[in-house]
C-alpha atoms as a PDB file:
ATOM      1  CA  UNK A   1     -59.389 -22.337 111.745  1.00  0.00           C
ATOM      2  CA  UNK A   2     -58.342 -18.691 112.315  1.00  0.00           C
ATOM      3  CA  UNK A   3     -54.342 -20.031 112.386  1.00  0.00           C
ATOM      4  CA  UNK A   4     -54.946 -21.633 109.515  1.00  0.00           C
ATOM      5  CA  UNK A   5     -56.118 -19.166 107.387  1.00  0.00           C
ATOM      6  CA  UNK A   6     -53.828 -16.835 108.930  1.00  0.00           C
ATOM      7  CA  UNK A   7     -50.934 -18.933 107.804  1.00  0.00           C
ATOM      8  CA  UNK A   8     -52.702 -19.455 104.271  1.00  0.00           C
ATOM      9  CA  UNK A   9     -53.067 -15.600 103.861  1.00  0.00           C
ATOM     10  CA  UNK A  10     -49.380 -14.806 104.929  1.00  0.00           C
ATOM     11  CA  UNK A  11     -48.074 -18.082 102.757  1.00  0.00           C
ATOM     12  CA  UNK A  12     -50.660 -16.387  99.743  1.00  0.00           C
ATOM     13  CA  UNK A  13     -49.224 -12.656 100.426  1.00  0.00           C
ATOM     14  CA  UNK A  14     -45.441 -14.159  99.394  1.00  0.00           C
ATOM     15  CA  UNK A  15     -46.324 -15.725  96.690  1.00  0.00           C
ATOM     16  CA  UNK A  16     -48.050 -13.057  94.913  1.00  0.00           C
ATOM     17  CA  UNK A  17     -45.639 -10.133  95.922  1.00  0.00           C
ATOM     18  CA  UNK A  18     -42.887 -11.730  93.614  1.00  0.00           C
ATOM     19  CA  UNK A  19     -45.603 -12.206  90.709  1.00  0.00           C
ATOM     20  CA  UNK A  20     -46.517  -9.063  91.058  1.00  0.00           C
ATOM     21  CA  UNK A  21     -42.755  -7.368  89.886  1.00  0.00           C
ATOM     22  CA  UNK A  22     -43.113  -8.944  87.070  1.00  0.00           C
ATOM     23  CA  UNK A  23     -45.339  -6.535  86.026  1.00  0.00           C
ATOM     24  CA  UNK A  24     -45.253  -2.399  85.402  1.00  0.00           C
ATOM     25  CA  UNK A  25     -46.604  -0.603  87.914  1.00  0.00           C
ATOM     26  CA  UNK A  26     -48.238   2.366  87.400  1.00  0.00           C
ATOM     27  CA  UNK A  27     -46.420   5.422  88.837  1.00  0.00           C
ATOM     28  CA  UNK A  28     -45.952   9.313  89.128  1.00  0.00           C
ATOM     29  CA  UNK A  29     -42.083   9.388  89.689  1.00  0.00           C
ATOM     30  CA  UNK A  30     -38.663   6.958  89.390  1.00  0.00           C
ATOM     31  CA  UNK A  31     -39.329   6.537  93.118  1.00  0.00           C
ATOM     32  CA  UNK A  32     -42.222   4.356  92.689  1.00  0.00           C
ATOM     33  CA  UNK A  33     -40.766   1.758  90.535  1.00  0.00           C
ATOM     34  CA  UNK A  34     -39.624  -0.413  93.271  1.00  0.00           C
ATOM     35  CA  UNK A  35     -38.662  -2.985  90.685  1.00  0.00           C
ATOM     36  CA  UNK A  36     -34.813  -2.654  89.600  1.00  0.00           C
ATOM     37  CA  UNK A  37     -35.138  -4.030  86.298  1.00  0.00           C
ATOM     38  CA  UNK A  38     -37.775  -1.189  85.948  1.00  0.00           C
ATOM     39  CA  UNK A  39     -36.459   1.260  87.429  1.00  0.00           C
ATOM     40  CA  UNK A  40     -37.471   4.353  85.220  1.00  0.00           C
ATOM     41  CA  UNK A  41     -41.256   6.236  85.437  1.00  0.00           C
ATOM     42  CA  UNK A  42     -42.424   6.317  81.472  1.00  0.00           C
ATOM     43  CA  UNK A  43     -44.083   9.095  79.700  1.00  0.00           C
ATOM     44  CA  UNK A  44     -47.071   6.987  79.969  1.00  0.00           C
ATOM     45  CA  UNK A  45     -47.307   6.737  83.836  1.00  0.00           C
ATOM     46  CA  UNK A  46     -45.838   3.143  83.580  1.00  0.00           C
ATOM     47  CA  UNK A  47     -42.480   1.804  85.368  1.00  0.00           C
ATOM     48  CA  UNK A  48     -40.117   0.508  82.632  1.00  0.00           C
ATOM     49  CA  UNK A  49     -36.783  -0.864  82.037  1.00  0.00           C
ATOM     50  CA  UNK A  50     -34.082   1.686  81.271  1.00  0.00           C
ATOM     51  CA  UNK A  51     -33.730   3.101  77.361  1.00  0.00           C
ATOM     52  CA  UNK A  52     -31.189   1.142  75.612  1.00  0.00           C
ATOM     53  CA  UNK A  53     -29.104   2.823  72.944  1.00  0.00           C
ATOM     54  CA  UNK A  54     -29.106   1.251  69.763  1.00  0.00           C
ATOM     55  CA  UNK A  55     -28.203   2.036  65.576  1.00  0.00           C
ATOM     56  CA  UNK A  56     -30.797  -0.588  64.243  1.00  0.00           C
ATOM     57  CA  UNK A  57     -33.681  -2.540  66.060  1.00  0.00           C
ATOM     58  CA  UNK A  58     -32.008  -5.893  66.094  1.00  0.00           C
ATOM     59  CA  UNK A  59     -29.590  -4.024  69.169  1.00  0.00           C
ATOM     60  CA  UNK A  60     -33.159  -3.652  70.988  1.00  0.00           C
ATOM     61  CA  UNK A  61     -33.142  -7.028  72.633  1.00  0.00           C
ATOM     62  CA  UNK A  62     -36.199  -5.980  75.345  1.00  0.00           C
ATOM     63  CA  UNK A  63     -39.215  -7.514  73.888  1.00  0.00           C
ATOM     64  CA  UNK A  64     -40.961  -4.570  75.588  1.00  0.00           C
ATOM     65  CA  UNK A  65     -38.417  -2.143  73.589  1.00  0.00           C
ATOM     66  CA  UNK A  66     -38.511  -3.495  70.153  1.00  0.00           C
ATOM     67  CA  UNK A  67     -37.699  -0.655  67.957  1.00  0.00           C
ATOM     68  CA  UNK A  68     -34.679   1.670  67.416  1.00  0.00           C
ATOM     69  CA  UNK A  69     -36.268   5.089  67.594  1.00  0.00           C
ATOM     70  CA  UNK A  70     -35.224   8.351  66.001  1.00  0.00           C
ATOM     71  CA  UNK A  71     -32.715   9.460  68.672  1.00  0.00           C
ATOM     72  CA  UNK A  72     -30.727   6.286  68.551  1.00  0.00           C
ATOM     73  CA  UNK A  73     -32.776   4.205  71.853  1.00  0.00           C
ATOM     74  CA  UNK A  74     -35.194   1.781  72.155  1.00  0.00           C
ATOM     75  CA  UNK A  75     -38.337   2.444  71.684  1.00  0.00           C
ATOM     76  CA  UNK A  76     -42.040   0.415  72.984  1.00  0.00           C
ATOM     77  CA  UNK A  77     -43.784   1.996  69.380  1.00  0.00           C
ATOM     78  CA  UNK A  78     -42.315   4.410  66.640  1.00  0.00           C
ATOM     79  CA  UNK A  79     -44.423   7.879  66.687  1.00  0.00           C
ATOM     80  CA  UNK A  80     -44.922   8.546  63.134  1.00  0.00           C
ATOM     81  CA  UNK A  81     -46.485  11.564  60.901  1.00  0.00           C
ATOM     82  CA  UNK A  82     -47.140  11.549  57.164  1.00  0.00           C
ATOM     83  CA  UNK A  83     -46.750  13.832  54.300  1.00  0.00           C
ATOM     84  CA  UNK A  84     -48.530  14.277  50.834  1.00  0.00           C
ATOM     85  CA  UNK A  85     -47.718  16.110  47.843  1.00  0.00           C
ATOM     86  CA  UNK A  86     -50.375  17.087  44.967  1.00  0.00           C
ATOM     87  CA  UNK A  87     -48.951  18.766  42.259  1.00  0.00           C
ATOM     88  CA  UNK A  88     -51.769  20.670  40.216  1.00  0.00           C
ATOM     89  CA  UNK A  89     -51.409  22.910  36.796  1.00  0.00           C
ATOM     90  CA  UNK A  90     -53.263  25.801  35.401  1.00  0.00           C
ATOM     91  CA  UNK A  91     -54.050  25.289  32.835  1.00  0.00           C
ATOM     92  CA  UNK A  92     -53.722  21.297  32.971  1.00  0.00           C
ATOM     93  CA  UNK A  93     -50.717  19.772  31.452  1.00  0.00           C
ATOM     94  CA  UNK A  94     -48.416  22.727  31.266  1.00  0.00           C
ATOM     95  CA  UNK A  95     -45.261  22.081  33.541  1.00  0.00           C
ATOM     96  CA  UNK A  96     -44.182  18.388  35.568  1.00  0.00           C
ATOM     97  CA  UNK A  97     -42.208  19.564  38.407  1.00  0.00           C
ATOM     98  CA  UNK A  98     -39.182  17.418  40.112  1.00  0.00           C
ATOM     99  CA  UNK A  99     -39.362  17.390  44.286  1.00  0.00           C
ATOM    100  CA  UNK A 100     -36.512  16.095  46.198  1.00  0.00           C
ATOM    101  CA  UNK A 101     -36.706  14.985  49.417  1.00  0.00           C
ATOM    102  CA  UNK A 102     -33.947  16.826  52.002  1.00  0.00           C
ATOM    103  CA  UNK A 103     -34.052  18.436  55.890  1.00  0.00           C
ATOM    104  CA  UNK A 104     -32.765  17.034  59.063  1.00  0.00           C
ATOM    105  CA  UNK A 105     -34.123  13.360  58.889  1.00  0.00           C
ATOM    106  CA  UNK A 106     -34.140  11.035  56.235  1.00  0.00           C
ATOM    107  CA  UNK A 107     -36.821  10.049  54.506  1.00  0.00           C
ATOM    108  CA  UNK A 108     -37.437   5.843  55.636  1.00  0.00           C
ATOM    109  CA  UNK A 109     -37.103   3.181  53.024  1.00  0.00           C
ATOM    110  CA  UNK A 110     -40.515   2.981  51.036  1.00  0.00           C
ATOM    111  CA  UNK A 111     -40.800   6.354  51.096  1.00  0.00           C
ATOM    112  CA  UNK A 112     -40.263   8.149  47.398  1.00  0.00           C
ATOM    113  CA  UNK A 113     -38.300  10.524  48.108  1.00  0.00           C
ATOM    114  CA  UNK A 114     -35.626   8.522  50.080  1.00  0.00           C
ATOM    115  CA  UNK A 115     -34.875   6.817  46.457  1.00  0.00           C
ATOM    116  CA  UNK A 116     -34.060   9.704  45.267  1.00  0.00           C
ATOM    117  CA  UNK A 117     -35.968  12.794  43.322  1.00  0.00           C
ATOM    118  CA  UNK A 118     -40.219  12.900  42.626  1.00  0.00           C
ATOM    119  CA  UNK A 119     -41.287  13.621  39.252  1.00  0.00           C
ATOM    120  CA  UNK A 120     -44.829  14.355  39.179  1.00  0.00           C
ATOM    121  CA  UNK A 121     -46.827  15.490  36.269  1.00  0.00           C
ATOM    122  CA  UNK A 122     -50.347  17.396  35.883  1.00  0.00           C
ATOM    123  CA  UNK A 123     -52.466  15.916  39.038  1.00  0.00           C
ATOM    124  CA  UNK A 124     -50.343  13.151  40.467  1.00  0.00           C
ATOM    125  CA  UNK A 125     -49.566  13.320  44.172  1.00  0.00           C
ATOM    126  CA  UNK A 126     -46.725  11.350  46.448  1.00  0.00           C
ATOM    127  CA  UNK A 127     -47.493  10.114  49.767  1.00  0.00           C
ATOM    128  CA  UNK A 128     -44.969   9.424  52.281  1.00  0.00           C
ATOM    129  CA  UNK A 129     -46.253   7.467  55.459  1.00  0.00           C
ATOM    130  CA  UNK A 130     -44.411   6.345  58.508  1.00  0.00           C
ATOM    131  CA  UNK A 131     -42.527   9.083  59.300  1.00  0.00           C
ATOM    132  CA  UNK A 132     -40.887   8.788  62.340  1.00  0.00           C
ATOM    133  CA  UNK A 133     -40.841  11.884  64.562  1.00  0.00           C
ATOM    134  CA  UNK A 134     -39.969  14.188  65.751  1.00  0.00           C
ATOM    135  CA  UNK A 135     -37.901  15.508  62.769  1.00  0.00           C
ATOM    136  CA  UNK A 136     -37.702  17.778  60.264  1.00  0.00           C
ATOM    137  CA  UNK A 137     -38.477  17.298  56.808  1.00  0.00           C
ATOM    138  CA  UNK A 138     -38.401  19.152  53.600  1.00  0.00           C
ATOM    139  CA  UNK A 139     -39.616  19.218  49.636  1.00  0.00           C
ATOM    140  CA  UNK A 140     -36.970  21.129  47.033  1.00  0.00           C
ATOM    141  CA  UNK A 141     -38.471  21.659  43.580  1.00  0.00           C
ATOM    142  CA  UNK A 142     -35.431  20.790  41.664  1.00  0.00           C
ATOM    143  CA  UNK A 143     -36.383  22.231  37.756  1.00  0.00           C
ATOM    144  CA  UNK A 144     -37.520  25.520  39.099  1.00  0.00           C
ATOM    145  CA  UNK A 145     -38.467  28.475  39.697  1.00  0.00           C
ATOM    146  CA  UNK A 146     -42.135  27.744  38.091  1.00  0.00           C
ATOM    147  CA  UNK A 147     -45.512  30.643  38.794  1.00  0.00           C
ATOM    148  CA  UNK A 148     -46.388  28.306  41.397  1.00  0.00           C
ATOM    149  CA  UNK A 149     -48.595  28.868  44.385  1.00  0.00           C
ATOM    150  CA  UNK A 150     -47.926  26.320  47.673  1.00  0.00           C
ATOM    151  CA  UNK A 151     -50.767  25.961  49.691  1.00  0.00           C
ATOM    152  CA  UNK A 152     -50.098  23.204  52.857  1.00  0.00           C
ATOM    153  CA  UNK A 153     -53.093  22.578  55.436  1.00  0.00           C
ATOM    154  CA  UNK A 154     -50.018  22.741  58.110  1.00  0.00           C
ATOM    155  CA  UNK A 155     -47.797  25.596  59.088  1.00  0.00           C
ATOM    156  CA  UNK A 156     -44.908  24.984  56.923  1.00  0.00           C
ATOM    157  CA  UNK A 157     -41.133  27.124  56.629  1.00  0.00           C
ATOM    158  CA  UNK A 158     -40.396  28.783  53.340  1.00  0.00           C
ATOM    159  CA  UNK A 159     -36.575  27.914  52.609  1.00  0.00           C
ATOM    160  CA  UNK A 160     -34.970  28.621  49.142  1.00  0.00           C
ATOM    161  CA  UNK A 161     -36.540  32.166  47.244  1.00  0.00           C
ATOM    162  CA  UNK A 162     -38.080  31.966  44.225  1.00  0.00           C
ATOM    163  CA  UNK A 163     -39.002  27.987  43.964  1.00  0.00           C
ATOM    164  CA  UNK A 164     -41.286  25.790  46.157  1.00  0.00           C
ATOM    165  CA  UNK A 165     -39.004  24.820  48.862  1.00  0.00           C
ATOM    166  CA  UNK A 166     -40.581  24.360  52.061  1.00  0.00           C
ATOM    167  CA  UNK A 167     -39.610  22.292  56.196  1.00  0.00           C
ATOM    168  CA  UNK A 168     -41.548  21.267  58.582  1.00  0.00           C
ATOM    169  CA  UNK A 169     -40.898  20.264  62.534  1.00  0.00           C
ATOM    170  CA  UNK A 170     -43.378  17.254  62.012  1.00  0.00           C
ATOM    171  CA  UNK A 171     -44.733  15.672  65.534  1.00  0.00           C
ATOM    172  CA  UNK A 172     -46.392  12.713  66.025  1.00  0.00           C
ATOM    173  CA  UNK A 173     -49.809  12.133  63.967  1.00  0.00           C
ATOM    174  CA  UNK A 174     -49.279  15.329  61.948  1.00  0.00           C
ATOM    175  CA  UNK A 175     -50.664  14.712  58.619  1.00  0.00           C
ATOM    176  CA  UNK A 176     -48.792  17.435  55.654  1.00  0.00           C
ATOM    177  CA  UNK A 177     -50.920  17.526  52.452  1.00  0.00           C
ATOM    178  CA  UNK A 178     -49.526  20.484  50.400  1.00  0.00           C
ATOM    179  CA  UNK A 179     -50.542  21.237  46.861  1.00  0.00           C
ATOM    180  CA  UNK A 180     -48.649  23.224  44.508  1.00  0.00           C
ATOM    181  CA  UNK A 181     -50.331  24.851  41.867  1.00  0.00           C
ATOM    182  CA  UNK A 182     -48.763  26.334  38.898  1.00  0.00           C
ATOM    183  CA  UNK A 183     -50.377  29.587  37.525  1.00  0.00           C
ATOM    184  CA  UNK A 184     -48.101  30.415  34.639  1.00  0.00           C
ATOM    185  CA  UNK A 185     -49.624  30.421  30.936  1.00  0.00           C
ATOM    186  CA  UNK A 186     -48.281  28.358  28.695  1.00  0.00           C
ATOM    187  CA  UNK A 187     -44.580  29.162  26.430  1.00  0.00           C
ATOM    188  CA  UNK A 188     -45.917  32.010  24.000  1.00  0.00           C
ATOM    189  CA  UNK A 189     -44.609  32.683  20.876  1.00  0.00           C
ATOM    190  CA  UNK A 190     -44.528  35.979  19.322  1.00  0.00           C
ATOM    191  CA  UNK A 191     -44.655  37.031  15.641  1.00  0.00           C
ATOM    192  CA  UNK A 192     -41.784  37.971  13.905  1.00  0.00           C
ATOM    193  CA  UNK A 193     -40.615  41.779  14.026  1.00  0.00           C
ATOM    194  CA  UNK A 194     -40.587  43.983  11.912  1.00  0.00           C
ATOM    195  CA  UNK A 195     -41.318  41.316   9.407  1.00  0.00           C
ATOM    196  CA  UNK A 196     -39.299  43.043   6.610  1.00  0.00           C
ATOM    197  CA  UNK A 197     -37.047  40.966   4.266  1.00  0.00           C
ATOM    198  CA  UNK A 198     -33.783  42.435   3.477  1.00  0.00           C
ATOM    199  CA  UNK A 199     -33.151  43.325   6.607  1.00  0.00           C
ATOM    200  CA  UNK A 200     -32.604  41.574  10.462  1.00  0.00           C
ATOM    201  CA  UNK A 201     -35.569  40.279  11.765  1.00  0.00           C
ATOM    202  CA  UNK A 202     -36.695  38.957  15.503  1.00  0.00           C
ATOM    203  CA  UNK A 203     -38.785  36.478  16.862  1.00  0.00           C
ATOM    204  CA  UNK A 204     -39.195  36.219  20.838  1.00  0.00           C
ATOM    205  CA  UNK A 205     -41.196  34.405  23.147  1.00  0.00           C
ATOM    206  CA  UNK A 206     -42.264  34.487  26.632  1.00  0.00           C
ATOM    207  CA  UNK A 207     -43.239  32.173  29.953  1.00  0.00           C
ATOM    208  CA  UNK A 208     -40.515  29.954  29.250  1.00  0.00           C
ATOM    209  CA  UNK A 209     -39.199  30.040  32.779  1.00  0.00           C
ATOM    210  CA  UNK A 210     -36.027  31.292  33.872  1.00  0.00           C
ATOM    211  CA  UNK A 211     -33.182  30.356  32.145  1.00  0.00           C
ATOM    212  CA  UNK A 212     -34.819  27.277  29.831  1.00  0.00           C
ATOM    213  CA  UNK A 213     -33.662  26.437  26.550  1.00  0.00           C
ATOM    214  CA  UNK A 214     -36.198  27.238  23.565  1.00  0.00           C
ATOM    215  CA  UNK A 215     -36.086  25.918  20.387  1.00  0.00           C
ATOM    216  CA  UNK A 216     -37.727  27.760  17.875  1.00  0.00           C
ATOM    217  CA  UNK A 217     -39.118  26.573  14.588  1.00  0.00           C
ATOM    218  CA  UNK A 218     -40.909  27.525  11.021  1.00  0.00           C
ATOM    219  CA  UNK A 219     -42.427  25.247   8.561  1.00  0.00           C
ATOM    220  CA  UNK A 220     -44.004  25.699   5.186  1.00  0.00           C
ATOM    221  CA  UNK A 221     -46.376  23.048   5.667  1.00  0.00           C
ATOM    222  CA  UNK A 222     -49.210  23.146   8.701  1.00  0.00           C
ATOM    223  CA  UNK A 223     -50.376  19.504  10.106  1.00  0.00           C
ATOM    224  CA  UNK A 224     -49.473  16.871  12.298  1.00  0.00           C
ATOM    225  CA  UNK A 225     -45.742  16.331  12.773  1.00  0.00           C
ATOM    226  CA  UNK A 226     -43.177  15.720  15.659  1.00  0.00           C
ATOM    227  CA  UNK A 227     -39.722  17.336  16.487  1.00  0.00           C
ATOM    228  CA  UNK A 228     -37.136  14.813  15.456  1.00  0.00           C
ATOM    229  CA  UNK A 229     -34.212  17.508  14.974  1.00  0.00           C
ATOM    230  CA  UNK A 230     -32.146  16.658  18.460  1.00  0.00           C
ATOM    231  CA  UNK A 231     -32.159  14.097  20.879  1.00  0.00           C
ATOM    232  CA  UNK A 232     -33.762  16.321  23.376  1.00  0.00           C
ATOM    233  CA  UNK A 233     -37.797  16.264  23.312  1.00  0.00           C
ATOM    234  CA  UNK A 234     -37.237  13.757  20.486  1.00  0.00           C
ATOM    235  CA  UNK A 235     -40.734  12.837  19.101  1.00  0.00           C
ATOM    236  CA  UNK A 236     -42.557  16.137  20.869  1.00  0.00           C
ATOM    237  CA  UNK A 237     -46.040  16.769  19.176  1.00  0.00           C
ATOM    238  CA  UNK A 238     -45.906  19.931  16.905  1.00  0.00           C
ATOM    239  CA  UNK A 239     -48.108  21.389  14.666  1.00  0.00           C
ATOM    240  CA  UNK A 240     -45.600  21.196  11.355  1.00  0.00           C
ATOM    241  CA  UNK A 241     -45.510  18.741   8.992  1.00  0.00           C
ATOM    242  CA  UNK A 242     -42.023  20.067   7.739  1.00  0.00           C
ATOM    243  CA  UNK A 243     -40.457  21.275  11.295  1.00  0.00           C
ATOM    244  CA  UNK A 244     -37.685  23.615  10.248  1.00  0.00           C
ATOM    245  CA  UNK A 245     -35.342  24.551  13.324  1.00  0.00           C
ATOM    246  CA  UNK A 246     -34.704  28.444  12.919  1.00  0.00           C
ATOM    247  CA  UNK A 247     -32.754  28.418  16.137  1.00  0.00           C
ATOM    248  CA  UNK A 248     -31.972  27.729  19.922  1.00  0.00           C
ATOM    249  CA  UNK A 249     -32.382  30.915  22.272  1.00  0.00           C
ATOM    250  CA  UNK A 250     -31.654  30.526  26.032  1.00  0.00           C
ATOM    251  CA  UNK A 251     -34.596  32.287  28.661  1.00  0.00           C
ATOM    252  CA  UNK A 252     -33.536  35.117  30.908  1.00  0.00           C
ATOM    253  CA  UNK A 253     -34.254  35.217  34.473  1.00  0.00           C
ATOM    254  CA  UNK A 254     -37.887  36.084  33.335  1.00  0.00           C
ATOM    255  CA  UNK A 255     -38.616  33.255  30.979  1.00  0.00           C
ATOM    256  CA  UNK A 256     -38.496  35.787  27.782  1.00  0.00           C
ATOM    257  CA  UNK A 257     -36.052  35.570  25.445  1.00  0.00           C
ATOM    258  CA  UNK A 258     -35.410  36.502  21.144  1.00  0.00           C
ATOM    259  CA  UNK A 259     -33.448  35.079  18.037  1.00  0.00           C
ATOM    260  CA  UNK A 260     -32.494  37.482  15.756  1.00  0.00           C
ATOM    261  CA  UNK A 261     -31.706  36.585  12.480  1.00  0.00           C
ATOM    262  CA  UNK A 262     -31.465  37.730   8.563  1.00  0.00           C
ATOM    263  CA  UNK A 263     -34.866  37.602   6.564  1.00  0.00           C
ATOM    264  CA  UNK A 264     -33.936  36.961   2.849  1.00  0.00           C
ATOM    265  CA  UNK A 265     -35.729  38.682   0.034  1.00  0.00           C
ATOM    266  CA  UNK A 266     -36.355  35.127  -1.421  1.00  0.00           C
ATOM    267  CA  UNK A 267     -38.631  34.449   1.234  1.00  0.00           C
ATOM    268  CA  UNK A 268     -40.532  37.520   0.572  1.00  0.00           C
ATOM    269  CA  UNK A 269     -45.060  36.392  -0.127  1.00  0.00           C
ATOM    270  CA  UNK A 270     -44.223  33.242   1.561  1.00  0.00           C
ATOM    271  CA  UNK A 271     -46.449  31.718   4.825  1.00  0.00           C
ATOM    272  CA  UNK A 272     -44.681  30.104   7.379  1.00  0.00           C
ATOM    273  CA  UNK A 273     -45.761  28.147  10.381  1.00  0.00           C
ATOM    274  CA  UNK A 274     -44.212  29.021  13.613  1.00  0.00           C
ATOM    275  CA  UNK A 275     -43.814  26.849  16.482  1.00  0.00           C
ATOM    276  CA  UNK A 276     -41.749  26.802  19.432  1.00  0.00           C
ATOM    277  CA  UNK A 277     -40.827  23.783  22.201  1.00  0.00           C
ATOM    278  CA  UNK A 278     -39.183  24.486  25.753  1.00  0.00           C
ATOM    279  CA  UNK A 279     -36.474  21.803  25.651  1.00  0.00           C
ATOM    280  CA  UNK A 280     -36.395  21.373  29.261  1.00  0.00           C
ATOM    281  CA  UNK A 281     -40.078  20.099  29.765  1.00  0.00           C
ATOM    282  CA  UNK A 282     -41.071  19.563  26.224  1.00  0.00           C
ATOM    283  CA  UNK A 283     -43.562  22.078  26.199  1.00  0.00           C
ATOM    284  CA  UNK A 284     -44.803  23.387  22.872  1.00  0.00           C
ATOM    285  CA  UNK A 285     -45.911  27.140  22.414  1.00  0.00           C
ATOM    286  CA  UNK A 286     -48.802  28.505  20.428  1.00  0.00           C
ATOM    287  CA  UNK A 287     -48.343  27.941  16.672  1.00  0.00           C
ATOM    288  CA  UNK A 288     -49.844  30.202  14.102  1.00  0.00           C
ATOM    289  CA  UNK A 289     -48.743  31.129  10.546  1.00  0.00           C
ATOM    290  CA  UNK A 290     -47.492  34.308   9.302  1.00  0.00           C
ATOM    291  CA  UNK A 291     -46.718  35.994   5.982  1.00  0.00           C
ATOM    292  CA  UNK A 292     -43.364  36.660   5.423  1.00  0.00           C
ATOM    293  CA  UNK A 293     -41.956  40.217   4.405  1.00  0.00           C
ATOM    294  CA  UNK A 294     -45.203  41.837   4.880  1.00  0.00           C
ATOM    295  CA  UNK A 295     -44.371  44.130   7.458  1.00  0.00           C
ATOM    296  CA  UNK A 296     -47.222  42.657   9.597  1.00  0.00           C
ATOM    297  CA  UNK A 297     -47.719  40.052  12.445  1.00  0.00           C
ATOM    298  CA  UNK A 298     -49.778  38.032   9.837  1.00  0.00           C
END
């Protein structure tokens, strides 16, 4: 009986030692993969094949290895992070801001921002999941610079001055909500100086942000009406029935600008409506009326 079972245990000890390289073995170094088709100690203490370099996962042929990771090999799982952008205005409804997607690594298919530019308005946010890492990502605002604050609940890296423009190394599980809040006031018209007819007159406005395109307007009759004089903002809300366009002034690099023109003694006792639209956003200033020639602001 004691051959026997001798024999059994030896015949038992040869079969199993070939099973048994068929799976990983746990190890501390390269030299304790004894198997050569897994001949390489993984980050997770396992033995496993070597990496395969590949452009797409369909060259990752090991069933173990299915995915074509970020630095071009094969890959067991993809390590991914996520980012979120909430765009917020003070007061609400006063600028939409365009974010494009740009750093190191592309934004993956599915993701908003690898189709191209983000256009949020008042309280909408983007999410982009599945980002593999590491690698380095950044949000552009495109239609700046806005009186924005950027708050992010991760370190982030400031890139271009004066708009939100931000990177960030992500690593694995990092999860990048940033909000961007804009604090500006709204486009603000200003009355018309000196007021006097007979002579050149000004109107100017201000929070337009920097170099935007104002169109400024008068109208004899107060109400409900839309802009309908250009193609641009065509159908904007205003608050003249009889939208008159008095001209087009460009912002400086502070958002202010002023049209000057001649104030005819004709219009002398007459109220106006005033009204003016930011033809980049389609943003409407305060409107208010104002008695013309008076040498006042009303």
């Amino acid at each position: 009986m004691s051959y026997r079972f001798l024999i059994l245990s030896v015949f038992a000890l040869v079969l199993f030692f070939p099973l048994s390289q068929a799976f990983s073995q746990s190890c501390s170094s390269d030299a304790d993969c004894t198997d050569p088709s897994k001949p390489q100690c993984g980050m997770d203490g396992m033995c496993q094949a070597l990496p395969i370099a590949c452009q797409t996962d369909a060259d990752c042929t090991d069933p173990e290895f299915p995915i074509c990771g970020p630095d071009q090999m094969c890959i067991a799982e993809m390590d991914t992070a996520s980012l979120t952008i909430n765009n917020v205005t003070i007061p609400s409804g006063l600028e939409n801001i365009e974010y494009s997607g740009a750093g190191a690594n592309p934004y993956p298919a599915g993701c908003a921002f690898q189709a191209g530019n983000v256009f949020l308005n008042d309280g909408e946010s983007v999410t982009c999941d599945n980002l593999p890492v590491p690698g380095t990502y950044a949000v552009i605002e495109v239609n700046g610079p806005f009186t924005a604050e950027l708050s992010c609940n991760l370190p982030v890296t400031p890139q271009v001055p004066g708009v939100i423009s931000f990177t960030r190394s992500m690593e694995p599980d990092d999860d990048l909500v940033c909000t961007i809040t804009n604090t500006a006031i709204p486009l603000n018209l200003n009355p018309i100086i000196p007021n006097i007819a007979g002579i050149m007159n000004q109107i100017s406005f201000d929070d337009a942000g920097a170099e935007r395109d104002v169109a400024i307007f008068f109208g004899f009759h107060p109400g409900d009406g839309s802009y309908d004089l250009t193609k641009s903002c065509f159908g904007t809300p205003i608050a003249l029935t009889d939208p008159r366009l008095l001209g087009i002034v460009s912002a400086d690099s502070s958002g202010s600008g002023a049209f000057n023109f001649f104030l005819p003694f004709v219009a002398f006792g007459r109220t106006v409506g005033l009204q003016a639209i930011s033809l980049d956003h389609c943003i409407t200033s305060n409107a208010f009326p104002q008695l013309l020639g008076s040498g006042g602001d009303s």
